[in-house]
PDB file of N, CA and C in Angstrom:
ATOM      1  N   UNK A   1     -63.222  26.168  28.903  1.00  0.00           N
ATOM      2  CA  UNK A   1     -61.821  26.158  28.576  1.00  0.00           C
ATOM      3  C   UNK A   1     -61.047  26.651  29.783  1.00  0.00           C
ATOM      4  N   UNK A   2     -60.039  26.064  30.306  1.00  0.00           N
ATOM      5  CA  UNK A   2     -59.183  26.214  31.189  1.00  0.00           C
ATOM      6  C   UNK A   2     -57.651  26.067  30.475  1.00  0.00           C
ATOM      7  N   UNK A   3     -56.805  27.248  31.293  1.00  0.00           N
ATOM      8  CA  UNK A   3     -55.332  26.819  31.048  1.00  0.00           C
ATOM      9  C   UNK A   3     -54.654  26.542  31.940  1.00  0.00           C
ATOM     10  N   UNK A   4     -53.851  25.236  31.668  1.00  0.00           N
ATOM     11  CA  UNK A   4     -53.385  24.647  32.995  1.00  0.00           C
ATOM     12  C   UNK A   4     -51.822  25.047  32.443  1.00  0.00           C
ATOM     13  N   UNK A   5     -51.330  24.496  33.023  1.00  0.00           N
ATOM     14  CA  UNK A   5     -49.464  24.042  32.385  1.00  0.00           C
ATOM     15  C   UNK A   5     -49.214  22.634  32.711  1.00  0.00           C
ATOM     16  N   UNK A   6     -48.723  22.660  31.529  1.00  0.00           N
ATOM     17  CA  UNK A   6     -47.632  21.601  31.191  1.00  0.00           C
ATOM     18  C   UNK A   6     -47.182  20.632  32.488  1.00  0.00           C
ATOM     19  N   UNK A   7     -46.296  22.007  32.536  1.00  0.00           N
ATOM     20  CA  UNK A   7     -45.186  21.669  33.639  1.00  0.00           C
ATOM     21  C   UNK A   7     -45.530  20.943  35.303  1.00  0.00           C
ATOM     22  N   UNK A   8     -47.018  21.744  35.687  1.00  0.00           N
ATOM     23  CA  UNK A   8     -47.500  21.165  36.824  1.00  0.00           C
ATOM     24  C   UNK A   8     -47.708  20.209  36.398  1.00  0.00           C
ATOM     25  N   UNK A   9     -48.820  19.495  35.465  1.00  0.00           N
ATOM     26  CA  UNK A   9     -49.170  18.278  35.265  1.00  0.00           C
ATOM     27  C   UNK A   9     -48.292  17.137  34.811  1.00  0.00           C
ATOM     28  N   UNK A  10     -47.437  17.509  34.375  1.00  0.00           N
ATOM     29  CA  UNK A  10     -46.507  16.505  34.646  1.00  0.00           C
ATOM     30  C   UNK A  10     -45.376  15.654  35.662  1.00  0.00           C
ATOM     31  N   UNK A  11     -45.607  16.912  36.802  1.00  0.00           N
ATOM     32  CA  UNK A  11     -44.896  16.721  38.331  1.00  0.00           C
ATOM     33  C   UNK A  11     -44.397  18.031  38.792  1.00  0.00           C
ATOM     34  N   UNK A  12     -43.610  17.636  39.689  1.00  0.00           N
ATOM     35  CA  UNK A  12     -43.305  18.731  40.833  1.00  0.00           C
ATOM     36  C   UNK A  12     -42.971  20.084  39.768  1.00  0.00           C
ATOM     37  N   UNK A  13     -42.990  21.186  40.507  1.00  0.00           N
ATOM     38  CA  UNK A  13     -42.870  22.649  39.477  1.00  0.00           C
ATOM     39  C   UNK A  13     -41.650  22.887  41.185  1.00  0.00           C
ATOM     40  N   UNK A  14     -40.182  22.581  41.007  1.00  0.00           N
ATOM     41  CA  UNK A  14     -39.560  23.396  41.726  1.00  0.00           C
ATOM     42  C   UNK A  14     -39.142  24.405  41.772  1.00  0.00           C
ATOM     43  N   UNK A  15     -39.293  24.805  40.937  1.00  0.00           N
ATOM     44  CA  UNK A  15     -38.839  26.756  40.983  1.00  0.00           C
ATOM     45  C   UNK A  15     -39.981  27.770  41.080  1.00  0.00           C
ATOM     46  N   UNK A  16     -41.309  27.170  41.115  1.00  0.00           N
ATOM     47  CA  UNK A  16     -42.188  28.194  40.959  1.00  0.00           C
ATOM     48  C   UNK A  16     -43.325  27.288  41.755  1.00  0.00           C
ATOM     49  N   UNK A  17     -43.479  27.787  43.074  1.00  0.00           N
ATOM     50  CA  UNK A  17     -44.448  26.905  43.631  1.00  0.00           C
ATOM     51  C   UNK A  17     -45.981  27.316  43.998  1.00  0.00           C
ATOM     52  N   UNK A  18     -46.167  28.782  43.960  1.00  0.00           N
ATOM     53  CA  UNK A  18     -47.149  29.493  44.148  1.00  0.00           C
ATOM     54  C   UNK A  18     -47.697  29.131  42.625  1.00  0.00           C
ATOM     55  N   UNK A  19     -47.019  29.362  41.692  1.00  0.00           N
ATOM     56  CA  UNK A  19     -47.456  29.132  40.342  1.00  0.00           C
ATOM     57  C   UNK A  19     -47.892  27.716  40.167  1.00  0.00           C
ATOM     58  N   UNK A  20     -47.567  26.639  40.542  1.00  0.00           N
ATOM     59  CA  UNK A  20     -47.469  25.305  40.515  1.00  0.00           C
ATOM     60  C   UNK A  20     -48.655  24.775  41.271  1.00  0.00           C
ATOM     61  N   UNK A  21     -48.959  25.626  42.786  1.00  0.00           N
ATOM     62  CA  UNK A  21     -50.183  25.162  43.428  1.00  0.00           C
ATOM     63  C   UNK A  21     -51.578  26.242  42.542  1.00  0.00           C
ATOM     64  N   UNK A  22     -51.689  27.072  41.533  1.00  0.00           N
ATOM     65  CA  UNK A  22     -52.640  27.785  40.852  1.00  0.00           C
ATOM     66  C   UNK A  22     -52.867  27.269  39.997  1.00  0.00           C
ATOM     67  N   UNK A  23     -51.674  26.484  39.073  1.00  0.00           N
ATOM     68  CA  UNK A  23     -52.092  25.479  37.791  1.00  0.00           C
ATOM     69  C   UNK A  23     -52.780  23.812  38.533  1.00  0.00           C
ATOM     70  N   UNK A  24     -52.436  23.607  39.506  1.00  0.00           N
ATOM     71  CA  UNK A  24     -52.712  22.236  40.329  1.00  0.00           C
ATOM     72  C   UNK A  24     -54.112  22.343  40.560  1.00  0.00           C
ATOM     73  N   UNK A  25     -54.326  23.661  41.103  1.00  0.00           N
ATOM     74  CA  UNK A  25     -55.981  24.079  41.712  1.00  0.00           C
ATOM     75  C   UNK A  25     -56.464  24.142  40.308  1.00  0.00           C
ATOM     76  N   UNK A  26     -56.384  24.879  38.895  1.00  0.00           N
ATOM     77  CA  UNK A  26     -56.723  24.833  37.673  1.00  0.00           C
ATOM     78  C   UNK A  26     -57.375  23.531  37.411  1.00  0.00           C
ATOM     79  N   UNK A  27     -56.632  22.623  37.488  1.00  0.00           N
ATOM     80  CA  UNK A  27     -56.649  21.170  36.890  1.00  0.00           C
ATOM     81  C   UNK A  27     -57.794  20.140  37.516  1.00  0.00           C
ATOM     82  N   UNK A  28     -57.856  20.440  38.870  1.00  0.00           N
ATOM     83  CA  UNK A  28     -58.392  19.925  39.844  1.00  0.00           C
ATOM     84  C   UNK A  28     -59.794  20.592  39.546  1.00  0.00           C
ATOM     85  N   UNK A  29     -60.046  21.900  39.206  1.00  0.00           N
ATOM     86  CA  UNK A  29     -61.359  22.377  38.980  1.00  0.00           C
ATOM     87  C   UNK A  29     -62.126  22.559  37.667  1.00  0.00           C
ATOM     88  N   UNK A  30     -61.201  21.788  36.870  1.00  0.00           N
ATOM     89  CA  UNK A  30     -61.294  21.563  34.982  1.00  0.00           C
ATOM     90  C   UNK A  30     -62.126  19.877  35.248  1.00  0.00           C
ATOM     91  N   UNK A  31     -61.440  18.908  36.438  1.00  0.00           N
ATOM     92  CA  UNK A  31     -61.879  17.693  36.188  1.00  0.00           C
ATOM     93  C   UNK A  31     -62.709  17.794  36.862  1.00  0.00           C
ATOM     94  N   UNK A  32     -63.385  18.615  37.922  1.00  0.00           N
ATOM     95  CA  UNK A  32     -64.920  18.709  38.671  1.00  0.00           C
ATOM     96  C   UNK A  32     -65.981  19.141  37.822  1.00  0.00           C
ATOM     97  N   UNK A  33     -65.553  20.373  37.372  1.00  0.00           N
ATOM     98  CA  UNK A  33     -66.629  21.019  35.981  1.00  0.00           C
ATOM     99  C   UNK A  33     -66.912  19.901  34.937  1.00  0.00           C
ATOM    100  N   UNK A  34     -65.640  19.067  34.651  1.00  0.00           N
ATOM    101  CA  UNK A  34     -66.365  18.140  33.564  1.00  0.00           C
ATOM    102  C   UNK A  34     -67.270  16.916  34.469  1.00  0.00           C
ATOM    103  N   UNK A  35     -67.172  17.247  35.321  1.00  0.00           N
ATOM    104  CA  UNK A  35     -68.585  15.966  35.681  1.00  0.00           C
ATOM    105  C   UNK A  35     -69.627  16.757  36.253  1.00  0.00           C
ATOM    106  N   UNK A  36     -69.938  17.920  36.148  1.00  0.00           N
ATOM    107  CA  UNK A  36     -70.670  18.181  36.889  1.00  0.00           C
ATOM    108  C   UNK A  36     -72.494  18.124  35.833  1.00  0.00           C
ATOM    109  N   UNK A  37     -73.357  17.883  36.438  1.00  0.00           N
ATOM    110  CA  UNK A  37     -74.559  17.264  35.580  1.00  0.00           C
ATOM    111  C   UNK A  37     -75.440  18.654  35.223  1.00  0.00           C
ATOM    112  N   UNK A  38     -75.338  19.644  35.745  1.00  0.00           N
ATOM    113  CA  UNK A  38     -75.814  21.131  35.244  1.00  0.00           C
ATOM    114  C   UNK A  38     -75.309  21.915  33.998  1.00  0.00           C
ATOM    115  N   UNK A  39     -74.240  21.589  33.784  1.00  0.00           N
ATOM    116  CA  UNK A  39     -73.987  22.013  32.443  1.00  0.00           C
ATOM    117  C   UNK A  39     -74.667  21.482  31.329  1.00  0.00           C
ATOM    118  N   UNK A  40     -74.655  22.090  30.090  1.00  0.00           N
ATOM    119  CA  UNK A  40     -75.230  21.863  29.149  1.00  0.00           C
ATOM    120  C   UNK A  40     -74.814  20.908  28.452  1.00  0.00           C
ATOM    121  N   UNK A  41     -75.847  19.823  27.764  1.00  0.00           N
ATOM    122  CA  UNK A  41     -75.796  18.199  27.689  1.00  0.00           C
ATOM    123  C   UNK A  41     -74.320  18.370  26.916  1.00  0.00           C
ATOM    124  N   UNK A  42     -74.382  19.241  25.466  1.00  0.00           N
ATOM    125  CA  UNK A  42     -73.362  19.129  24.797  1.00  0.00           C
ATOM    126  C   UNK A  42     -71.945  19.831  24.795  1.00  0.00           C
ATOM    127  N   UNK A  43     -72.322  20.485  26.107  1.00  0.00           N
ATOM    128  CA  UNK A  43     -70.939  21.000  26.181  1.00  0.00           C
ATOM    129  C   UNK A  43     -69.582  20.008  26.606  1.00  0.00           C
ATOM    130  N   UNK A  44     -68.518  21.258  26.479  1.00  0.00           N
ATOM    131  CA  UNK A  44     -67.447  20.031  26.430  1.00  0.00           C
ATOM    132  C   UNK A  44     -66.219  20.907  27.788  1.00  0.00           C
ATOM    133  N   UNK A  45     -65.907  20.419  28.681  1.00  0.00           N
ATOM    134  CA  UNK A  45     -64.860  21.394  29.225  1.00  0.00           C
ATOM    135  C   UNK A  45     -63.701  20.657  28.875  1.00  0.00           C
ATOM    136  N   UNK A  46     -62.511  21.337  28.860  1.00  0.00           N
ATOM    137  CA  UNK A  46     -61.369  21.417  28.219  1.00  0.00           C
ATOM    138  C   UNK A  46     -60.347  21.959  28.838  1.00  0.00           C
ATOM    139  N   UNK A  47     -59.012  21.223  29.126  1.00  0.00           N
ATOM    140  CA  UNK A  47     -58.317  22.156  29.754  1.00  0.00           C
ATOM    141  C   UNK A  47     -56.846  22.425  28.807  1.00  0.00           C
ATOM    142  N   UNK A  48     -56.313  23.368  28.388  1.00  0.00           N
ATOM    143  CA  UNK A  48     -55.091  23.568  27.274  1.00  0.00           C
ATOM    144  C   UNK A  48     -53.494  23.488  28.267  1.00  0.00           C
ATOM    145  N   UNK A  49     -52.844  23.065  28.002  1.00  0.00           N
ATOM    146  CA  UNK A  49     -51.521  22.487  28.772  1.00  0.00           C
ATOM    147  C   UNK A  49     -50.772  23.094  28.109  1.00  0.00           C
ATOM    148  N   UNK A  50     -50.381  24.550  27.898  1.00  0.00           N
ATOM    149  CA  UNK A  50     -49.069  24.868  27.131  1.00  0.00           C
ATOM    150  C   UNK A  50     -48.011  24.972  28.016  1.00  0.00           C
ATOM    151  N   UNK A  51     -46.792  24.468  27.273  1.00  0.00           N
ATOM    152  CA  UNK A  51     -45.552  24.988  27.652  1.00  0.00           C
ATOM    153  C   UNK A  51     -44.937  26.294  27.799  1.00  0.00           C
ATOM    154  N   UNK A  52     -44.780  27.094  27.316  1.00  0.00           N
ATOM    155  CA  UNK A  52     -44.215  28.687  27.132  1.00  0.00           C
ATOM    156  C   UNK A  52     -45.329  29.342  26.415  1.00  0.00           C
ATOM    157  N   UNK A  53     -45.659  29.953  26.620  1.00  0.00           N
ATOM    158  CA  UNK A  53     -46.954  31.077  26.026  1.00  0.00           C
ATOM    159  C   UNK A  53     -45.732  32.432  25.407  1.00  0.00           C
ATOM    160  N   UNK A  54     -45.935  32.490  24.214  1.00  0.00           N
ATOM    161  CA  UNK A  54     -44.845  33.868  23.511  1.00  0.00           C
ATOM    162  C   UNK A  54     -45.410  35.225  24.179  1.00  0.00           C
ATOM    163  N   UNK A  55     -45.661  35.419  25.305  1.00  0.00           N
ATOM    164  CA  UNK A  55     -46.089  37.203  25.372  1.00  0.00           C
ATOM    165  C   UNK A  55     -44.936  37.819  26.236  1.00  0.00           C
ATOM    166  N   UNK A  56     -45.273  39.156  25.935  1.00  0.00           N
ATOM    167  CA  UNK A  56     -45.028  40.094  26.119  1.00  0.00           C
ATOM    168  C   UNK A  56     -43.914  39.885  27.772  1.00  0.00           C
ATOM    169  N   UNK A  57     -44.761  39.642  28.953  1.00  0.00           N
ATOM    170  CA  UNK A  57     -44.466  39.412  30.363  1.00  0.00           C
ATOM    171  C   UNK A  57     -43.225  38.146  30.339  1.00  0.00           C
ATOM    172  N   UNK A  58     -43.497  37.154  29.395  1.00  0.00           N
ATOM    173  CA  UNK A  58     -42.626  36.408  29.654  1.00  0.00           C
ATOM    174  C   UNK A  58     -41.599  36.671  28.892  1.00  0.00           C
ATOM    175  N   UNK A  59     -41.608  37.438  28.218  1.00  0.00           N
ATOM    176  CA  UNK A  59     -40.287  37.667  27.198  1.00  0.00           C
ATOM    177  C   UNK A  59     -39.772  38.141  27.927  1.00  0.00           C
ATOM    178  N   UNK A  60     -40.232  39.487  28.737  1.00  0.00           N
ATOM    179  CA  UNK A  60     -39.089  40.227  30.371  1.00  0.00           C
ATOM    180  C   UNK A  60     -39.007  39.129  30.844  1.00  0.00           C
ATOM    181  N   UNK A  61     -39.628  38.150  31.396  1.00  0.00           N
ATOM    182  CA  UNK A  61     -38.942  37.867  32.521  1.00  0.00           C
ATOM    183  C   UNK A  61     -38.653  36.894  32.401  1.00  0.00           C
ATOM    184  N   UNK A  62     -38.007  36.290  30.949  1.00  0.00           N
ATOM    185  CA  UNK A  62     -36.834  35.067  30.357  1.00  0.00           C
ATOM    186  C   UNK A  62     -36.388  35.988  29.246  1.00  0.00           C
ATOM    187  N   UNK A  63     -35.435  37.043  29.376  1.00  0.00           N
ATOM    188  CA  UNK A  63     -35.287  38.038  27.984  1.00  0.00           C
ATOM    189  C   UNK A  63     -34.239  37.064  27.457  1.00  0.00           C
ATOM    190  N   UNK A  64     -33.323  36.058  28.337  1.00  0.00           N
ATOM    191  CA  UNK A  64     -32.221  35.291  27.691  1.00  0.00           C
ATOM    192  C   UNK A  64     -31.998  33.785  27.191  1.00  0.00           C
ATOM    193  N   UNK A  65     -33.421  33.802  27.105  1.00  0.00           N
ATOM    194  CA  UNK A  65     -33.945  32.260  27.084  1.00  0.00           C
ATOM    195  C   UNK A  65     -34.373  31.901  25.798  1.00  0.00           C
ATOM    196  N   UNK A  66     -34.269  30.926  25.503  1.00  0.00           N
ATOM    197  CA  UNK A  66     -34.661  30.628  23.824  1.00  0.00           C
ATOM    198  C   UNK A  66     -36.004  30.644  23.298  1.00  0.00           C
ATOM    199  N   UNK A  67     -36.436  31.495  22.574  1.00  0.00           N
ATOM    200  CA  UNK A  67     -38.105  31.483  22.388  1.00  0.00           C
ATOM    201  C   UNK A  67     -38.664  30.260  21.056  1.00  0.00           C
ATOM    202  N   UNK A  68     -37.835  29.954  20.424  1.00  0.00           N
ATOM    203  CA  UNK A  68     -37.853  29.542  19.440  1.00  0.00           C
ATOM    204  C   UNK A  68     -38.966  28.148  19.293  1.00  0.00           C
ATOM    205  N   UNK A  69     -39.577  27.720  20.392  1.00  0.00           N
ATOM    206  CA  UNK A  69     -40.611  26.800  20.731  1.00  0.00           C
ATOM    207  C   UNK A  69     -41.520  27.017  21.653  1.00  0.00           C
ATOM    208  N   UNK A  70     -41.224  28.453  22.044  1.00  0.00           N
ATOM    209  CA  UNK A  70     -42.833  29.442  22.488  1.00  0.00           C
ATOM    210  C   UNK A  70     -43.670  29.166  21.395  1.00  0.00           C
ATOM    211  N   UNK A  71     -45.040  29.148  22.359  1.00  0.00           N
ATOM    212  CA  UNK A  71     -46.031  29.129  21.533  1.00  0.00           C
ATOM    213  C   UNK A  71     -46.784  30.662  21.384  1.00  0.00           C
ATOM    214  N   UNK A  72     -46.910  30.774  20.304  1.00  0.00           N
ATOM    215  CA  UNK A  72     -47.414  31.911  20.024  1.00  0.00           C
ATOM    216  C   UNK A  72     -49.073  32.279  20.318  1.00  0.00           C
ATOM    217  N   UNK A  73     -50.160  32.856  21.068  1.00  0.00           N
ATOM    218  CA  UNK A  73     -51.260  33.056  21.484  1.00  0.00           C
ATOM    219  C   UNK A  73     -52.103  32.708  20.310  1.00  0.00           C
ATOM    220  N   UNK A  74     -51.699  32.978  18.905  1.00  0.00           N
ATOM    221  CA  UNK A  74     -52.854  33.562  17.947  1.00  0.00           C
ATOM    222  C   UNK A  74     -52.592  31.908  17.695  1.00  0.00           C
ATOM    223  N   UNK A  75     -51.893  31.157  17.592  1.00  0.00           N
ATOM    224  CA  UNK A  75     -51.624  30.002  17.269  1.00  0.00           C
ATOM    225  C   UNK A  75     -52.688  29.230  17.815  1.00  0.00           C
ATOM    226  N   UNK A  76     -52.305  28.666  19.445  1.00  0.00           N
ATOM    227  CA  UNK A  76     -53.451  28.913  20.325  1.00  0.00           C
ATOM    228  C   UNK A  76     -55.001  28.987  20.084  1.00  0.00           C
ATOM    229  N   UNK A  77     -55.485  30.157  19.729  1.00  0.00           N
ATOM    230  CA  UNK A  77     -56.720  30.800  19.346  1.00  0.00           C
ATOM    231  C   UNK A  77     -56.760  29.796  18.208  1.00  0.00           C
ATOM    232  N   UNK A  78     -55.955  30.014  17.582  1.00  0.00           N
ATOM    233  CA  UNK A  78     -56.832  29.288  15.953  1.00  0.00           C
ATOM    234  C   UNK A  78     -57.136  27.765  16.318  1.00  0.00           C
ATOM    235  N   UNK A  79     -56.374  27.243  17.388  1.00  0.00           N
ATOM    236  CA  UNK A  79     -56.550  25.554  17.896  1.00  0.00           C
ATOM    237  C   UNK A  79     -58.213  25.643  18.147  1.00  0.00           C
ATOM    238  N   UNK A  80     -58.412  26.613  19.420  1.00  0.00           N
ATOM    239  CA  UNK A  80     -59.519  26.813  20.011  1.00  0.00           C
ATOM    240  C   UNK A  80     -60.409  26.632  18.981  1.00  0.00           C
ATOM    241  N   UNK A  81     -60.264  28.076  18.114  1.00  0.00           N
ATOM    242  CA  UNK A  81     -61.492  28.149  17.794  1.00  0.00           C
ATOM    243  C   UNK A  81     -61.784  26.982  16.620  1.00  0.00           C
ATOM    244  N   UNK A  82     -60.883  26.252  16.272  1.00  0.00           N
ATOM    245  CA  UNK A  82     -60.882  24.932  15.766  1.00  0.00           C
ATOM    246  C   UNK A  82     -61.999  24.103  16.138  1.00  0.00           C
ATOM    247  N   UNK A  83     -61.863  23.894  17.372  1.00  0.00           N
ATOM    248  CA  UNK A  83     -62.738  22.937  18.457  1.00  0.00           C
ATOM    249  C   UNK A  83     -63.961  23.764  18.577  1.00  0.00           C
ATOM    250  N   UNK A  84     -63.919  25.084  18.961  1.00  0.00           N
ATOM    251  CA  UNK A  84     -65.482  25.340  18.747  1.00  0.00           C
ATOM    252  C   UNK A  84     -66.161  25.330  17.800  1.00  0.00           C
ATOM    253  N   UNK A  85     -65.480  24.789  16.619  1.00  0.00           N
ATOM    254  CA  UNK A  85     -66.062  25.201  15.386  1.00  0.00           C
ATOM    255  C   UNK A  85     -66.709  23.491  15.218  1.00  0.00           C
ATOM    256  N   UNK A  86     -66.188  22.377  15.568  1.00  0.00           N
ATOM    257  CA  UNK A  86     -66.541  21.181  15.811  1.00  0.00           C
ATOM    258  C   UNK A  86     -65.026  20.339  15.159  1.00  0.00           C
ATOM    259  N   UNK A  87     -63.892  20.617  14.681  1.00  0.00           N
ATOM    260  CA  UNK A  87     -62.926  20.248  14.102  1.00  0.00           C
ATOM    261  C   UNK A  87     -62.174  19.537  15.088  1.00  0.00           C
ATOM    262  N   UNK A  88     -62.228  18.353  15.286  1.00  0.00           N
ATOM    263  CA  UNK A  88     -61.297  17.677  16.042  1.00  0.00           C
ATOM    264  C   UNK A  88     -61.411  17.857  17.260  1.00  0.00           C
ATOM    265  N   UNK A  89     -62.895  18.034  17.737  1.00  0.00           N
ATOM    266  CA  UNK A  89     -63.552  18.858  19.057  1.00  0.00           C
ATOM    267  C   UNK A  89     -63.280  17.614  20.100  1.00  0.00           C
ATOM    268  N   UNK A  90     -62.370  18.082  21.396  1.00  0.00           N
ATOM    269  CA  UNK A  90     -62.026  17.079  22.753  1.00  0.00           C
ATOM    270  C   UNK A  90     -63.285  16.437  22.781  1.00  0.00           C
ATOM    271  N   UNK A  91     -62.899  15.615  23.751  1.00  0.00           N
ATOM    272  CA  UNK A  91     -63.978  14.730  24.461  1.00  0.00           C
ATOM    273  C   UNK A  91     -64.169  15.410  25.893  1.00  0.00           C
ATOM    274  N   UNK A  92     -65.214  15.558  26.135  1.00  0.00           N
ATOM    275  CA  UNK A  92     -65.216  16.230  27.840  1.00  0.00           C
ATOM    276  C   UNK A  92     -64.545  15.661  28.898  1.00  0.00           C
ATOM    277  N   UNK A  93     -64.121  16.779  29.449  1.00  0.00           N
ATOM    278  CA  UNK A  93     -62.775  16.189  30.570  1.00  0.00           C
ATOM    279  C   UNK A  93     -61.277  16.392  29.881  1.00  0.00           C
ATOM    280  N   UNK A  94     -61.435  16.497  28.700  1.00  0.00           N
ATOM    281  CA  UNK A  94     -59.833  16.286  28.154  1.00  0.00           C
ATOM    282  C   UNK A  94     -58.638  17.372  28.820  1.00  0.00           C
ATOM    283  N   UNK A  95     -57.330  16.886  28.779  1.00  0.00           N
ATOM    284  CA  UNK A  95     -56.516  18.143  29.161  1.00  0.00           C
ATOM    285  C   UNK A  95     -55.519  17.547  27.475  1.00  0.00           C
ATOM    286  N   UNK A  96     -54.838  18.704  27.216  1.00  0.00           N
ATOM    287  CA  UNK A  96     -54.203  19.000  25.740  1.00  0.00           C
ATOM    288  C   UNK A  96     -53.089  19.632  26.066  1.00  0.00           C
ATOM    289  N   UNK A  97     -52.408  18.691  26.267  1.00  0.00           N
ATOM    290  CA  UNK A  97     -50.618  19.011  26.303  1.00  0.00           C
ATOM    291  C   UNK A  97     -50.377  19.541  24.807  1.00  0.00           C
ATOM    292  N   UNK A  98     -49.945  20.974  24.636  1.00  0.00           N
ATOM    293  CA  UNK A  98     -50.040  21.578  23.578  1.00  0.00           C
ATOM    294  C   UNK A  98     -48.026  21.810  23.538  1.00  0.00           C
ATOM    295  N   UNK A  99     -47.824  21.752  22.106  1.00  0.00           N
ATOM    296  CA  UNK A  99     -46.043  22.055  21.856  1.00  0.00           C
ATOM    297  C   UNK A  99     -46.184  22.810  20.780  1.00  0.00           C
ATOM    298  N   UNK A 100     -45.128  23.387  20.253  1.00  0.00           N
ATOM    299  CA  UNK A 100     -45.077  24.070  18.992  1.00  0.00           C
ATOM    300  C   UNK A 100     -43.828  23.581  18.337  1.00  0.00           C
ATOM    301  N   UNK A 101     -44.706  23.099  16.944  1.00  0.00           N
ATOM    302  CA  UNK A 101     -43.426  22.248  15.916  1.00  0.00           C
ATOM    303  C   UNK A 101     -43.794  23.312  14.540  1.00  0.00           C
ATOM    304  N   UNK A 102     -42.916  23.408  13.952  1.00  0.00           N
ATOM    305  CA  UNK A 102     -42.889  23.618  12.393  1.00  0.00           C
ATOM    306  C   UNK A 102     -43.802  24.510  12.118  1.00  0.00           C
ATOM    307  N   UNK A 103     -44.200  25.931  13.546  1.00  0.00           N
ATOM    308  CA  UNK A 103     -45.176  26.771  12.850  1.00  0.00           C
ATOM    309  C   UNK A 103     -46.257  26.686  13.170  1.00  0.00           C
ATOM    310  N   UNK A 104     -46.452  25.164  13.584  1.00  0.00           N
ATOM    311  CA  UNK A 104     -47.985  24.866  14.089  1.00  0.00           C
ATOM    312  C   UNK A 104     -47.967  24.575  15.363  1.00  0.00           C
ATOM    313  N   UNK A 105     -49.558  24.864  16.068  1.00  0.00           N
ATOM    314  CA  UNK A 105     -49.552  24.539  17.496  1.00  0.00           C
ATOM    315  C   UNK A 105     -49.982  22.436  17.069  1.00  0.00           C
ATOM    316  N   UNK A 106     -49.584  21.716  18.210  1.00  0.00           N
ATOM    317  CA  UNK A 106     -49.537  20.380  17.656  1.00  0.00           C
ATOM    318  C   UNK A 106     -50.155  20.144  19.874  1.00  0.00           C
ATOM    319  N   UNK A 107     -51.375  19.478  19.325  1.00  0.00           N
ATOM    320  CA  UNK A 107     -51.855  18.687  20.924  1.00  0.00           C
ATOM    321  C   UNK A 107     -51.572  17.537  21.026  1.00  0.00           C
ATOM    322  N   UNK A 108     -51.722  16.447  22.145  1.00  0.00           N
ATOM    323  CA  UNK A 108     -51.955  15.822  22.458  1.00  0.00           C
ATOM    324  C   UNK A 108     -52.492  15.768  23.763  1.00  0.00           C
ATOM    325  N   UNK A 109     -53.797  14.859  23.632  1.00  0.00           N
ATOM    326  CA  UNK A 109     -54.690  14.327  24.814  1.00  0.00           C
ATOM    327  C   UNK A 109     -53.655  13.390  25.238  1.00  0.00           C
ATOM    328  N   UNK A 110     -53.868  14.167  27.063  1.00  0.00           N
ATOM    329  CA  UNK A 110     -53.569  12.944  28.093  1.00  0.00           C
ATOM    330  C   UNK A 110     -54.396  13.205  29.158  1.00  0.00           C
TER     331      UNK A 110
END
């Protein structure tokens, strides 16, 4: 499991570029691990694409910003452990542009 963002993978990150080349390097080392032939037959690597993560750090440092489609961590977790449990488990290689609608965390594979 890897967390990438959103935001890099979808193009340029201009306001945050140190951040932008760490999620880029993320992504880049999520799609090497999934080919690599030493891992275990059935494992699966995975990389999670959220938009706003609800903690603590980012609430300082957007205190005036709308949280109201942060995703909440435990939300998150329950996706995960979804997939480890075998429930709607990725395909290896996948990345999961993750949003938050109506309470629930909601993916989509791209």
């Amino acid at each position: 499991m890897f967390t990438g963002a959103a935001a890099a993978f979808e193009g340029p990150v201009n306001f945050a570029y140190g951040y932008a080349m760490s999620k880029a390097a993320t992504h880049a080392l999520a799609l090497q691990m999934a080919q690599r032939t030493e891992i275990p037959e059935h494992s699966t690597v995975v990389t999670i694409l959220p938009q706003i993560i609800d903690t603590p750090a980012n609430r300082e440092a957007m205190a005036d910003a709308d949280k109201e489609d942060w995703q909440p961590p435990e939300k998150i977790a329950e996706l995960v452990m979804g997939w480890s449990e075998g429930s709607n488990r990725p395909d290896n290689g996948s990345f999961a542009k993750l949003s938050y609608t109506n309470g629930s965390i909601v993916h989509e594979f791209v």
